[in-house]
C-alpha atoms as a PDB file:
ATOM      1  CA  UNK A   1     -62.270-135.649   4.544  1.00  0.00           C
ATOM      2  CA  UNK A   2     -65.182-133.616   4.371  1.00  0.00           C
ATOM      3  CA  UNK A   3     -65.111-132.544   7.919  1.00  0.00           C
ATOM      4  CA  UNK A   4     -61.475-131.760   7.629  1.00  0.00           C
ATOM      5  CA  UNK A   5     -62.131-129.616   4.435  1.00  0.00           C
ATOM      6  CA  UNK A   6     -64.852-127.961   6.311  1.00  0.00           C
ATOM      7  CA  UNK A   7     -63.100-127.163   9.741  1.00  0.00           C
ATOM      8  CA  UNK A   8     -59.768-125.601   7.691  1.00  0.00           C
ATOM      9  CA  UNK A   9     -62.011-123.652   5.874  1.00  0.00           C
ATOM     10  CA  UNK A  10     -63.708-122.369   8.937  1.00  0.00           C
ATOM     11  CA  UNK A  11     -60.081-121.467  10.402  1.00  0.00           C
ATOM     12  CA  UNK A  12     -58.842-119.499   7.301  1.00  0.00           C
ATOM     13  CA  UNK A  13     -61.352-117.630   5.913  1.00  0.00           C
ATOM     14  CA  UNK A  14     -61.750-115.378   9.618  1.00  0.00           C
ATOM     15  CA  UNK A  15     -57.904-114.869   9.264  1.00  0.00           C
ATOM     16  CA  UNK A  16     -58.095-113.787   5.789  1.00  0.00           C
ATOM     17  CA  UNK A  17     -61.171-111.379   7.173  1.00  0.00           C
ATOM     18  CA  UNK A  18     -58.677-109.813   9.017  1.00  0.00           C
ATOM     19  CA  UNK A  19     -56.360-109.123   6.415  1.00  0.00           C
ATOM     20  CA  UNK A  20     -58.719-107.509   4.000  1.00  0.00           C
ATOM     21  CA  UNK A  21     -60.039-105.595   6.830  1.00  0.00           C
ATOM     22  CA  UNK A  22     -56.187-104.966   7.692  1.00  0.00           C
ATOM     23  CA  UNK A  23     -55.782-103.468   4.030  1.00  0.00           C
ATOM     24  CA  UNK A  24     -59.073-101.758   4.058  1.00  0.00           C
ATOM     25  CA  UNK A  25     -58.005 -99.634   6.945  1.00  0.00           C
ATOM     26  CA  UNK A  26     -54.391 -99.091   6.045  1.00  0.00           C
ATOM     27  CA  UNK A  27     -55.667 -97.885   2.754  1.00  0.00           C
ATOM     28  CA  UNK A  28     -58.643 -95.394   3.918  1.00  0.00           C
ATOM     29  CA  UNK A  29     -57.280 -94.207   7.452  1.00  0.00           C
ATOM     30  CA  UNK A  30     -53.234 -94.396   7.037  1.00  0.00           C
ATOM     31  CA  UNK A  31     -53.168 -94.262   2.525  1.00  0.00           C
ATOM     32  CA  UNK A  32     -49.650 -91.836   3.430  1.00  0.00           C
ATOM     33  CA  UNK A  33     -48.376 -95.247   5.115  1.00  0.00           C
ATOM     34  CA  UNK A  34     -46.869 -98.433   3.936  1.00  0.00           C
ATOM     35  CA  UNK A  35     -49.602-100.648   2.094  1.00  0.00           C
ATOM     36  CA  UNK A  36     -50.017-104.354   2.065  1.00  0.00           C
ATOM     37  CA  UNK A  37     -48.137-105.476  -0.589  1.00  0.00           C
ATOM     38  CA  UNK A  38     -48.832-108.064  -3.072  1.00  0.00           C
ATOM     39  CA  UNK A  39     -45.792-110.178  -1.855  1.00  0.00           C
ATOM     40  CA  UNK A  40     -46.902-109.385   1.956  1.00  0.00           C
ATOM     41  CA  UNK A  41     -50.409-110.553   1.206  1.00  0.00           C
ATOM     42  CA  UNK A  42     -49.010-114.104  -0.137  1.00  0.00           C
ATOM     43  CA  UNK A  43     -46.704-114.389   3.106  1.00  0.00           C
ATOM     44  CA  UNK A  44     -49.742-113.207   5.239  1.00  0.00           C
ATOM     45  CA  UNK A  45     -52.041-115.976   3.242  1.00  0.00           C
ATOM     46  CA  UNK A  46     -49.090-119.415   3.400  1.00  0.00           C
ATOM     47  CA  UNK A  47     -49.008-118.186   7.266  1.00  0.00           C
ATOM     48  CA  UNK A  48     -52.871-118.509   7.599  1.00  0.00           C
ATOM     49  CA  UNK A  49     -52.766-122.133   5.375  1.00  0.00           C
ATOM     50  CA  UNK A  50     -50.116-123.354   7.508  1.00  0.00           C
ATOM     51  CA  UNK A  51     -51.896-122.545  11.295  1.00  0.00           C
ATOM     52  CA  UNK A  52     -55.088-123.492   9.860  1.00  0.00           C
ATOM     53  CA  UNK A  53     -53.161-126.964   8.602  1.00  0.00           C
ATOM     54  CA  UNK A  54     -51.808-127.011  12.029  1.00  0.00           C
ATOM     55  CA  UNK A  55     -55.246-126.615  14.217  1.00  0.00           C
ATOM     56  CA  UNK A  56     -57.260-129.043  11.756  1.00  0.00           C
ATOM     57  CA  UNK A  57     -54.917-131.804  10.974  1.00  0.00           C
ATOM     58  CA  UNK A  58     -56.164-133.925  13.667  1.00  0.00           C
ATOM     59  CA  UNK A  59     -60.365-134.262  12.237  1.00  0.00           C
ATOM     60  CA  UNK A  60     -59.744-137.203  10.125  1.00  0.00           C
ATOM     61  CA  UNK A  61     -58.439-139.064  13.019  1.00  0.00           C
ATOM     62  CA  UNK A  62     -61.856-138.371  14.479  1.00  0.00           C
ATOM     63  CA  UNK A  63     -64.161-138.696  12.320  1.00  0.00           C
ATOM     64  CA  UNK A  64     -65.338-141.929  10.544  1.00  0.00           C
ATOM     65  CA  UNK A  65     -68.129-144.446   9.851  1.00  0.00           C
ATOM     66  CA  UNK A  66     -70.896-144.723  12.401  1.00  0.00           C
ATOM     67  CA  UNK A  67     -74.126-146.309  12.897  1.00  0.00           C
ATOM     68  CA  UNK A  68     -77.489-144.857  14.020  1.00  0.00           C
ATOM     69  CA  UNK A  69     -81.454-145.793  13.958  1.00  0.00           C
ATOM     70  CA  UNK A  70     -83.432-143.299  11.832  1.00  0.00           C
ATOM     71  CA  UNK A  71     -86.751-142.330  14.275  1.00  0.00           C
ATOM     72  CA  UNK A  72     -89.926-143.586  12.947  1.00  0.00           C
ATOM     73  CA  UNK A  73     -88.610-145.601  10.326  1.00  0.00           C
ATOM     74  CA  UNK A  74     -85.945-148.184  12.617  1.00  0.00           C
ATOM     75  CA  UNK A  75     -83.490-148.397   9.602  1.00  0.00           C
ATOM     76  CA  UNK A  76     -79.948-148.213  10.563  1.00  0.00           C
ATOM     77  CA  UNK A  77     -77.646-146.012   8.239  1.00  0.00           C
ATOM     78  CA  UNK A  78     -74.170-145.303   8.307  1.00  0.00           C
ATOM     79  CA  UNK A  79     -72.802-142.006   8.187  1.00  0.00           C
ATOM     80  CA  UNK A  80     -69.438-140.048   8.344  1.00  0.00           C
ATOM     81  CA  UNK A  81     -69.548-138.243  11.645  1.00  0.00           C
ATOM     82  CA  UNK A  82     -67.553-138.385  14.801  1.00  0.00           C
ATOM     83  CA  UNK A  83     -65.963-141.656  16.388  1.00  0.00           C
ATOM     84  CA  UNK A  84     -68.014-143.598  19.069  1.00  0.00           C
ATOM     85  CA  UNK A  85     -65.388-143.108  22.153  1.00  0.00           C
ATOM     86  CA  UNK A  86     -64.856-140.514  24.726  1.00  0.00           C
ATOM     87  CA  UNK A  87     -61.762-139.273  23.212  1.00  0.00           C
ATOM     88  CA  UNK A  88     -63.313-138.358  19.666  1.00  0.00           C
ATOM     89  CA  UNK A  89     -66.236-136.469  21.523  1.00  0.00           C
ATOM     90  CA  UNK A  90     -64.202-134.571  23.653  1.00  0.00           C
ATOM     91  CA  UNK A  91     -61.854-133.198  20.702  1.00  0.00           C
ATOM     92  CA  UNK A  92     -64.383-132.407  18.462  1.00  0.00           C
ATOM     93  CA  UNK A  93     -66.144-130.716  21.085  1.00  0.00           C
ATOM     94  CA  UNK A  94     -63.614-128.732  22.238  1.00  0.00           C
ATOM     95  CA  UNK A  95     -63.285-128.041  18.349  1.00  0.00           C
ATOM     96  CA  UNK A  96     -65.933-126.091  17.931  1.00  0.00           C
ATOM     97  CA  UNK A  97     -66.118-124.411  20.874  1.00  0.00           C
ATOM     98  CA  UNK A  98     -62.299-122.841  20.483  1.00  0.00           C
ATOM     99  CA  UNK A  99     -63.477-122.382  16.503  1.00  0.00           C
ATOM    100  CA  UNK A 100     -66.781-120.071  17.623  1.00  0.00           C
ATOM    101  CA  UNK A 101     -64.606-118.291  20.011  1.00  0.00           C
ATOM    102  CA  UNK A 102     -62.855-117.433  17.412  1.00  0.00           C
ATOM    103  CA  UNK A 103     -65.129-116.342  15.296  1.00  0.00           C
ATOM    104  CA  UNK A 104     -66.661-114.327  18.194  1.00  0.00           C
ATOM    105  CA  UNK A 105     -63.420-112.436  19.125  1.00  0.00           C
ATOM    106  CA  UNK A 106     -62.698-112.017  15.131  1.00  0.00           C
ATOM    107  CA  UNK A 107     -66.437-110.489  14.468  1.00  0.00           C
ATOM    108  CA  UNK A 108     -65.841-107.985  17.395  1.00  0.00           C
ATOM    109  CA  UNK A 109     -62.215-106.820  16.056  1.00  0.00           C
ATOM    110  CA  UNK A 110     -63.979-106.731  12.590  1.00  0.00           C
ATOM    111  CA  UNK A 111     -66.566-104.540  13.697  1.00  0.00           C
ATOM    112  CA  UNK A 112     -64.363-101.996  15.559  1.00  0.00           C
ATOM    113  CA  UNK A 113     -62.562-101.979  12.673  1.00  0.00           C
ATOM    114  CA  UNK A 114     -64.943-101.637  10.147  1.00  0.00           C
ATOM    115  CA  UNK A 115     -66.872 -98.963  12.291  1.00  0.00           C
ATOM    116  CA  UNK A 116     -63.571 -97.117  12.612  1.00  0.00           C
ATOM    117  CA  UNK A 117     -63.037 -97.398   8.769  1.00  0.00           C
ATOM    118  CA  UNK A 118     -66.850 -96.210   7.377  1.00  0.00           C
ATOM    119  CA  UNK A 119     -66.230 -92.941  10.027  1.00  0.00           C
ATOM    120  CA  UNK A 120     -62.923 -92.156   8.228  1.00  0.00           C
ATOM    121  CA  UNK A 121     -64.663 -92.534   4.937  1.00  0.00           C
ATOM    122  CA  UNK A 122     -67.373 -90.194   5.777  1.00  0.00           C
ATOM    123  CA  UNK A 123     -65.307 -88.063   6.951  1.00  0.00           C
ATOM    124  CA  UNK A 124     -63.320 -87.807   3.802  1.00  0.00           C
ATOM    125  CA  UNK A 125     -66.220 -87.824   1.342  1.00  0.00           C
ATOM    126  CA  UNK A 126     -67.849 -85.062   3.329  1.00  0.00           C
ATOM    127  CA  UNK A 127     -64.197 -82.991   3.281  1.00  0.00           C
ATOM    128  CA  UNK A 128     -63.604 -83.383  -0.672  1.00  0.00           C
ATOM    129  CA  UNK A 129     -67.396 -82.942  -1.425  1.00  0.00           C
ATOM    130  CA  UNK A 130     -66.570 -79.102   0.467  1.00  0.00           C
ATOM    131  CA  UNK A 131     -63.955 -78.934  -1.531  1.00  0.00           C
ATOM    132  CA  UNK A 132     -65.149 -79.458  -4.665  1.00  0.00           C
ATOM    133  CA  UNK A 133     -67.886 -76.974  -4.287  1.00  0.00           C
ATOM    134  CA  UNK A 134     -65.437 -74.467  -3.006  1.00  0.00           C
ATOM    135  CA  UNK A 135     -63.117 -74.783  -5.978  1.00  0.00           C
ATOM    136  CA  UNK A 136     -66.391 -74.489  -8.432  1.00  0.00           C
ATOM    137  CA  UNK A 137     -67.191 -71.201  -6.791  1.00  0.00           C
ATOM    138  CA  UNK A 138     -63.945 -69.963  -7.198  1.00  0.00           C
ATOM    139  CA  UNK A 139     -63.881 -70.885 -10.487  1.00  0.00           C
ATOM    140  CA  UNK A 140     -67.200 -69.167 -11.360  1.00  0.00           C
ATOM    141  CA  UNK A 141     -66.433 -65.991  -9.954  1.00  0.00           C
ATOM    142  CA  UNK A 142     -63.052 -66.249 -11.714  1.00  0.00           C
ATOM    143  CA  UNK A 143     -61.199 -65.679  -8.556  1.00  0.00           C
ATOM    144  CA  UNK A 144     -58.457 -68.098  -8.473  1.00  0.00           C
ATOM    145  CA  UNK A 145     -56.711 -66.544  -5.408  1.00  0.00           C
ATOM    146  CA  UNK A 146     -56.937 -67.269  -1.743  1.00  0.00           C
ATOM    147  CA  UNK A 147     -59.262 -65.180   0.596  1.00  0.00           C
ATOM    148  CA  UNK A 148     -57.459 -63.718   3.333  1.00  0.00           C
ATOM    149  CA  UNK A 149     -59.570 -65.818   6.060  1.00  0.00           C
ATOM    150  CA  UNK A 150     -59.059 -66.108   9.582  1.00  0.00           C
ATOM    151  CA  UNK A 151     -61.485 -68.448  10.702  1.00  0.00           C
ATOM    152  CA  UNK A 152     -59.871 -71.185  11.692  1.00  0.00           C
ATOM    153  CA  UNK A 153     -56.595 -73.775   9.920  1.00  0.00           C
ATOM    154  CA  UNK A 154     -58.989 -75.683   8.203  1.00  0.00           C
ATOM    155  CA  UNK A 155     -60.968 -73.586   6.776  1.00  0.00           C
ATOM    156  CA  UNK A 156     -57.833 -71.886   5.143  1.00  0.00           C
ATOM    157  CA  UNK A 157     -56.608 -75.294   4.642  1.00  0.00           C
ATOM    158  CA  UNK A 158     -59.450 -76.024   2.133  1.00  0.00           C
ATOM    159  CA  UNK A 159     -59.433 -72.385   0.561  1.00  0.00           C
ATOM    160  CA  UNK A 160     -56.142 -72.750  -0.286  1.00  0.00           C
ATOM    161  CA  UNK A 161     -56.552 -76.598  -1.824  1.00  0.00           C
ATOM    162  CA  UNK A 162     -59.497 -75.442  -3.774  1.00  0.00           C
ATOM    163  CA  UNK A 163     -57.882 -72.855  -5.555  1.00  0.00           C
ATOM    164  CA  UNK A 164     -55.161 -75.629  -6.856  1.00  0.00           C
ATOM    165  CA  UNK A 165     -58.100 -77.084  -8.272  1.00  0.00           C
ATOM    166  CA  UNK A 166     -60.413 -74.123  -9.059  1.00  0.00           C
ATOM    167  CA  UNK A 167     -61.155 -75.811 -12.403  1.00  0.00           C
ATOM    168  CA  UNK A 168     -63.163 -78.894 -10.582  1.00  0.00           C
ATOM    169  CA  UNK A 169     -61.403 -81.767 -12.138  1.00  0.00           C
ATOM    170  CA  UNK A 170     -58.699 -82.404  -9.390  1.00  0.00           C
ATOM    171  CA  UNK A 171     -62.023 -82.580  -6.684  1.00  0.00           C
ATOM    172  CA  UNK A 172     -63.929 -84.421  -9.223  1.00  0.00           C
ATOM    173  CA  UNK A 173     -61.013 -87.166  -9.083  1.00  0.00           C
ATOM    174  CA  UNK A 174     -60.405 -87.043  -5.684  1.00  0.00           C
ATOM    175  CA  UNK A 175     -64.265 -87.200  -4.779  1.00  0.00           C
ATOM    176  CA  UNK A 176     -65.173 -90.237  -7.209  1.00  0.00           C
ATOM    177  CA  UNK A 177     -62.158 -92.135  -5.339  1.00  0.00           C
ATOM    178  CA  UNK A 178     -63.570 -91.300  -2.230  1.00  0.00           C
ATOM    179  CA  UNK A 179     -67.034 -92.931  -3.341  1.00  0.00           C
ATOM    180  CA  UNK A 180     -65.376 -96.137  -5.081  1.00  0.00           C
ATOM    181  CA  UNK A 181     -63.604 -96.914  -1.719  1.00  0.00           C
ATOM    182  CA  UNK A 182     -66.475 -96.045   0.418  1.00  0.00           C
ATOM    183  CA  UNK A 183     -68.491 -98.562  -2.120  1.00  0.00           C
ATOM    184  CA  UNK A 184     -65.794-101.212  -2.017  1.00  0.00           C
ATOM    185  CA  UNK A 185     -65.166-100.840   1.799  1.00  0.00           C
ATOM    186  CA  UNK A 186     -69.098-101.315   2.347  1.00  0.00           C
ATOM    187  CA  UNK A 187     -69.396-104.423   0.132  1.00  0.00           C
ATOM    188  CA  UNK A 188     -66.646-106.070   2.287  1.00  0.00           C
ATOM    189  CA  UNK A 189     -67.638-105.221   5.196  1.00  0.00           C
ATOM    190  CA  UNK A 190     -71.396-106.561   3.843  1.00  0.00           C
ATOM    191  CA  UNK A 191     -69.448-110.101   2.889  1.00  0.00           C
ATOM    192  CA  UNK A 192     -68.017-109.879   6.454  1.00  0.00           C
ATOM    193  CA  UNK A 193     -71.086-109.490   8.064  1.00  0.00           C
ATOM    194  CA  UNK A 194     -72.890-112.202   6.311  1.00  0.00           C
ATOM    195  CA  UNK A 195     -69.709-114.875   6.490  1.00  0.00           C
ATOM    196  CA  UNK A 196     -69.703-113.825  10.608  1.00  0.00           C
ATOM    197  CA  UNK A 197     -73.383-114.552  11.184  1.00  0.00           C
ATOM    198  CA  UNK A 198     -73.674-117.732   9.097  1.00  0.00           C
ATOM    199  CA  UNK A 199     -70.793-119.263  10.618  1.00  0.00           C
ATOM    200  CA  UNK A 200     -71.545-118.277  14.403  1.00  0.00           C
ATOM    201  CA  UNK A 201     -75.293-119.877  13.983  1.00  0.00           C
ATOM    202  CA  UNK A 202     -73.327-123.113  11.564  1.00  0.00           C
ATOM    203  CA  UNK A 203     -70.801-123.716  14.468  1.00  0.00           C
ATOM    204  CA  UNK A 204     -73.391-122.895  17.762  1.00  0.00           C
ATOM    205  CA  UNK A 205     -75.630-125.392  16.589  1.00  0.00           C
ATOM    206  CA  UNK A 206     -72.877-128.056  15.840  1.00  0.00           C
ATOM    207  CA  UNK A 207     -71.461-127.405  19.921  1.00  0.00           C
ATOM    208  CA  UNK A 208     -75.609-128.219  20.511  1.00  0.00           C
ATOM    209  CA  UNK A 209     -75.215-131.294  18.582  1.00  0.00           C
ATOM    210  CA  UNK A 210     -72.202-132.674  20.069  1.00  0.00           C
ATOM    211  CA  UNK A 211     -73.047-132.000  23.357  1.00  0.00           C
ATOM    212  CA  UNK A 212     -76.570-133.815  23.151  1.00  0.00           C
ATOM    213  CA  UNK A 213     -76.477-137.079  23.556  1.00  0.00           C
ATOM    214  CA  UNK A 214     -78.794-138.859  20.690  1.00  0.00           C
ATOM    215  CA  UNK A 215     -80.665-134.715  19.688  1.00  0.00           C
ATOM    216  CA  UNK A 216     -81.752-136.537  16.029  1.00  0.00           C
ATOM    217  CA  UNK A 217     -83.400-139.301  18.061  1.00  0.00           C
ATOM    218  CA  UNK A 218     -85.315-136.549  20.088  1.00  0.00           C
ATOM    219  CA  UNK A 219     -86.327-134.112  17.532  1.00  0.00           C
ATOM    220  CA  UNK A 220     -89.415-134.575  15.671  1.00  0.00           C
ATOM    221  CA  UNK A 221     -89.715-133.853  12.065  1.00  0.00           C
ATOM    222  CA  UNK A 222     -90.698-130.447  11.907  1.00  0.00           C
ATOM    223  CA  UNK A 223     -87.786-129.985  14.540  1.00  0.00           C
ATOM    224  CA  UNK A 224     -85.176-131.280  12.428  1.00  0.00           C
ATOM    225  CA  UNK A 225     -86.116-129.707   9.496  1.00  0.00           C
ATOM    226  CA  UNK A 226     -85.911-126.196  11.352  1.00  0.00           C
ATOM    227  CA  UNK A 227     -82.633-127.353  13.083  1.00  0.00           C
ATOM    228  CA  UNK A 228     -80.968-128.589   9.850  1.00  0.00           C
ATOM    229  CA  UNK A 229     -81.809-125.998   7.920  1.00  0.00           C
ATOM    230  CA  UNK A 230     -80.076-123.522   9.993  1.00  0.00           C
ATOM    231  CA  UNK A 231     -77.363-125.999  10.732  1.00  0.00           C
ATOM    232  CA  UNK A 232     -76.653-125.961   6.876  1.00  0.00           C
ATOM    233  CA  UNK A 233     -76.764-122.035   6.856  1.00  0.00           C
ATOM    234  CA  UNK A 234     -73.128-121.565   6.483  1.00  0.00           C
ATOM    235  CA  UNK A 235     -73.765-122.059   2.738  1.00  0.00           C
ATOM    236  CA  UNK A 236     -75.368-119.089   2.522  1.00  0.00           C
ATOM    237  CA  UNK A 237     -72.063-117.716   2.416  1.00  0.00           C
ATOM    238  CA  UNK A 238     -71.135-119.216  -1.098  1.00  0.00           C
ATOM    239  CA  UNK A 239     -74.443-117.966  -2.597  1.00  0.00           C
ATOM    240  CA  UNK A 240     -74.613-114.226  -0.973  1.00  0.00           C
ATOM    241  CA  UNK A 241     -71.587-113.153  -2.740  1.00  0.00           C
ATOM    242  CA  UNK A 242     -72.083-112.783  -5.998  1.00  0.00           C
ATOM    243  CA  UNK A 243     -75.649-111.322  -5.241  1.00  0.00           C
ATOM    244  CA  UNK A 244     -73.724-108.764  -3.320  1.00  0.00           C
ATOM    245  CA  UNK A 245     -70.623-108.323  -5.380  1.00  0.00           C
ATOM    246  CA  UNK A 246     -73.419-107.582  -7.971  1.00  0.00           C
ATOM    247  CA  UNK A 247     -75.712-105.237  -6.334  1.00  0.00           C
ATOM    248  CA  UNK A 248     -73.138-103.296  -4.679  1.00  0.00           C
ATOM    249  CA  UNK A 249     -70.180-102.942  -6.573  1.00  0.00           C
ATOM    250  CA  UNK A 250     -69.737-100.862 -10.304  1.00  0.00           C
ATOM    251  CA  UNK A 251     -66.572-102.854 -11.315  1.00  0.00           C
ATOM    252  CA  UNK A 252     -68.033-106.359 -10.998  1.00  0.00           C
ATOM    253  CA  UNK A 253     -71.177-105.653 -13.095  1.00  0.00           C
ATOM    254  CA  UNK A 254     -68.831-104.259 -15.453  1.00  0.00           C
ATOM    255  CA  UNK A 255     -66.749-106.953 -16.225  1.00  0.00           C
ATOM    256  CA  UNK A 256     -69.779-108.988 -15.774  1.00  0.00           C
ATOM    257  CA  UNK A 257     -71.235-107.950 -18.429  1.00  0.00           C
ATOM    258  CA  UNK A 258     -68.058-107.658 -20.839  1.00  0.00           C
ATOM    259  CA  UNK A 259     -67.521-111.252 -19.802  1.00  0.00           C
ATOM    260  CA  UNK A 260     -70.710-112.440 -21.182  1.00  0.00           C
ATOM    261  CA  UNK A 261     -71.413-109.552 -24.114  1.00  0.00           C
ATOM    262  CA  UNK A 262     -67.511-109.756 -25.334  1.00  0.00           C
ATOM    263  CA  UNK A 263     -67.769-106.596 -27.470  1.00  0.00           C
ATOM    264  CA  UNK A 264     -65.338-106.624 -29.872  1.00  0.00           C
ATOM    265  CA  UNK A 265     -63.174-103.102 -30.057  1.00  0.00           C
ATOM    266  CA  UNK A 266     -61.972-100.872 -32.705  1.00  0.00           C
ATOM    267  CA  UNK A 267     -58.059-101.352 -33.313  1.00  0.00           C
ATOM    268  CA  UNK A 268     -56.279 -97.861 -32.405  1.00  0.00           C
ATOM    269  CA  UNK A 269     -55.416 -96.585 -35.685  1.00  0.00           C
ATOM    270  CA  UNK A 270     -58.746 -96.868 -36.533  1.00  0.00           C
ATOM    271  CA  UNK A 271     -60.656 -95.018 -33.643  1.00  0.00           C
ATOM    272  CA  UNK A 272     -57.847 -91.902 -34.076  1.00  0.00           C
ATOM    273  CA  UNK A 273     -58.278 -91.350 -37.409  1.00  0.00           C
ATOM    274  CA  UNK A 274     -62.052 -92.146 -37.781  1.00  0.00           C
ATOM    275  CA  UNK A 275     -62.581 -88.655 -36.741  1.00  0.00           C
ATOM    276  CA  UNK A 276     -60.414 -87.168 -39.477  1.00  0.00           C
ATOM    277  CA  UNK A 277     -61.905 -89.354 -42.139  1.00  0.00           C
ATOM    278  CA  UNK A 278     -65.691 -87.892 -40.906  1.00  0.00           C
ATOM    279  CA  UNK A 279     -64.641 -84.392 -40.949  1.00  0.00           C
ATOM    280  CA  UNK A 280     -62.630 -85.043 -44.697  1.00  0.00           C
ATOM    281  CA  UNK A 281     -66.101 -86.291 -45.969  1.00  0.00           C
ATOM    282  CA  UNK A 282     -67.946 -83.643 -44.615  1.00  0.00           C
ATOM    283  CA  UNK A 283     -65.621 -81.218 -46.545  1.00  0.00           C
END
């Protein structure tokens, strides 16, 4: 079961890497466009259970109770791991070959997209931070008109935006958006990365190991520490995300931190008319 668990796992999670990179780029390069919906999301995820059901079904079939000496010390254990016939060997090996190319083809589409993705964002942050010093100049010289300019569409493009917000606090909007989606579009793609490269090294080494005939017999101590170690370093995965939910994104510290302080808040009434009651006692 745990093999199963662990090779439907594998299948899903680069699909649902898709879709959040999907939704990352309809929202930053096409936000005009039709989103993913919540109710298109659900569809999207029952779609990615059900092909992931349908390519992993098959590993309990494969996988059972077998017997091997342990080098140096001659004990024979018994372990869950693939079935001792030609059959079983072949499948699972095939398995993980088909489940690294996907991973492979996924990590390239990933990174074209995310590449394509942190450009727009750029772009955009660079655009509203011109604007937003633009409309601040305006609104210092108290000119809230538009110059007469002829160098170009987009400069008169931003001239005229900036002096709908020649007061700064439509840009100041516009530009913290800009830096909350550039911040949440870098810690996915961050997740992404990490996910891609622990799972490529997890699954490469596990095509080694069913392709070598008796590698645990062969390897010495120090060998199979280093081999195992990176074997198991798909787990990584688990533990890297809340260290980089944490360091890179505002909102999850936030609620972090409410979650374990639980400040207790004024009731309404209270918080509108403290301010009258302050300025009645001063009187």
């Amino acid at each position: 079961m745990g093999h199963f668990v662990g090779f439907y796992i594998g299948l899903a999670s680069p699909f649902t890497l898709i879709l959040i990179a999907f939704d990352r780029y309809r929202n930053v390069c096409q936000p005009l466009c039709m989103q993913i919906t919540e109710k298109k999301a659900k569809i999207y995820c029952i779609i990615v259970n059900i092909a992931s059901l349908a390519m992993s079904w098959h590993v309990p079939f494969i996988y059972g109770n077998t017997e091997y000496e342990v080098t140096y010390t001659h004990l024979i254990v018994t372990r869950c791991y693939k079935e001792d016939n030609f059959l079983a060997q072949k499948i699972t090996w095939w398995q993980y070959i088909i489940l690294t190319a996907i991973l492979v083809i996924v990590a390239v589409l990933l990174a074209v997209i995310y590449f394509i993705i942190m450009i727009r964002v750029q772009h955009k942050s660079k655009y509203f931070t011109q604007l937003h010093t633009k409309g601040r100049a305006k609104s210092s010289a108290g000119n809230g008109r538009v110059s007469s300019n002829t160098c170009g569409s987009r400069n008169s493009d931003v001239s005229r935006t900036s002096s709908n917000f020649s007061n700064g606090d439509g840009t100041t909007s516009y530009v913290s958006k800009s830096i909350q989606t550039r911040k949440t579009t870098l810690t996915f793609f961050i997740i992404t990365t990490v996910y891609v490269l622990s799972s490529v090294i997890h699954h490469a080494l596990a095509i080694i190991l069913h392709v070598v005939q008796n590698l645990e017999c062969r390897m010495t101590f120090i060998q199979g520490a280093v081999f195992w170690t990176f074997f198991w370093t798909i787990f990584i995965n688990n533990i890297a995300n809340p260290f980089i939910y944490g360091l890179s994104d505002n909102r999850f510290r936030q609620y972090l931190k409410a979650f374990f302080h639980k400040k207790k808040t004024l009731p309404l009434a209270w918080t509108t008319q403290q301010p009258f009651l302050n300025n009645r006692n001063r009187d």
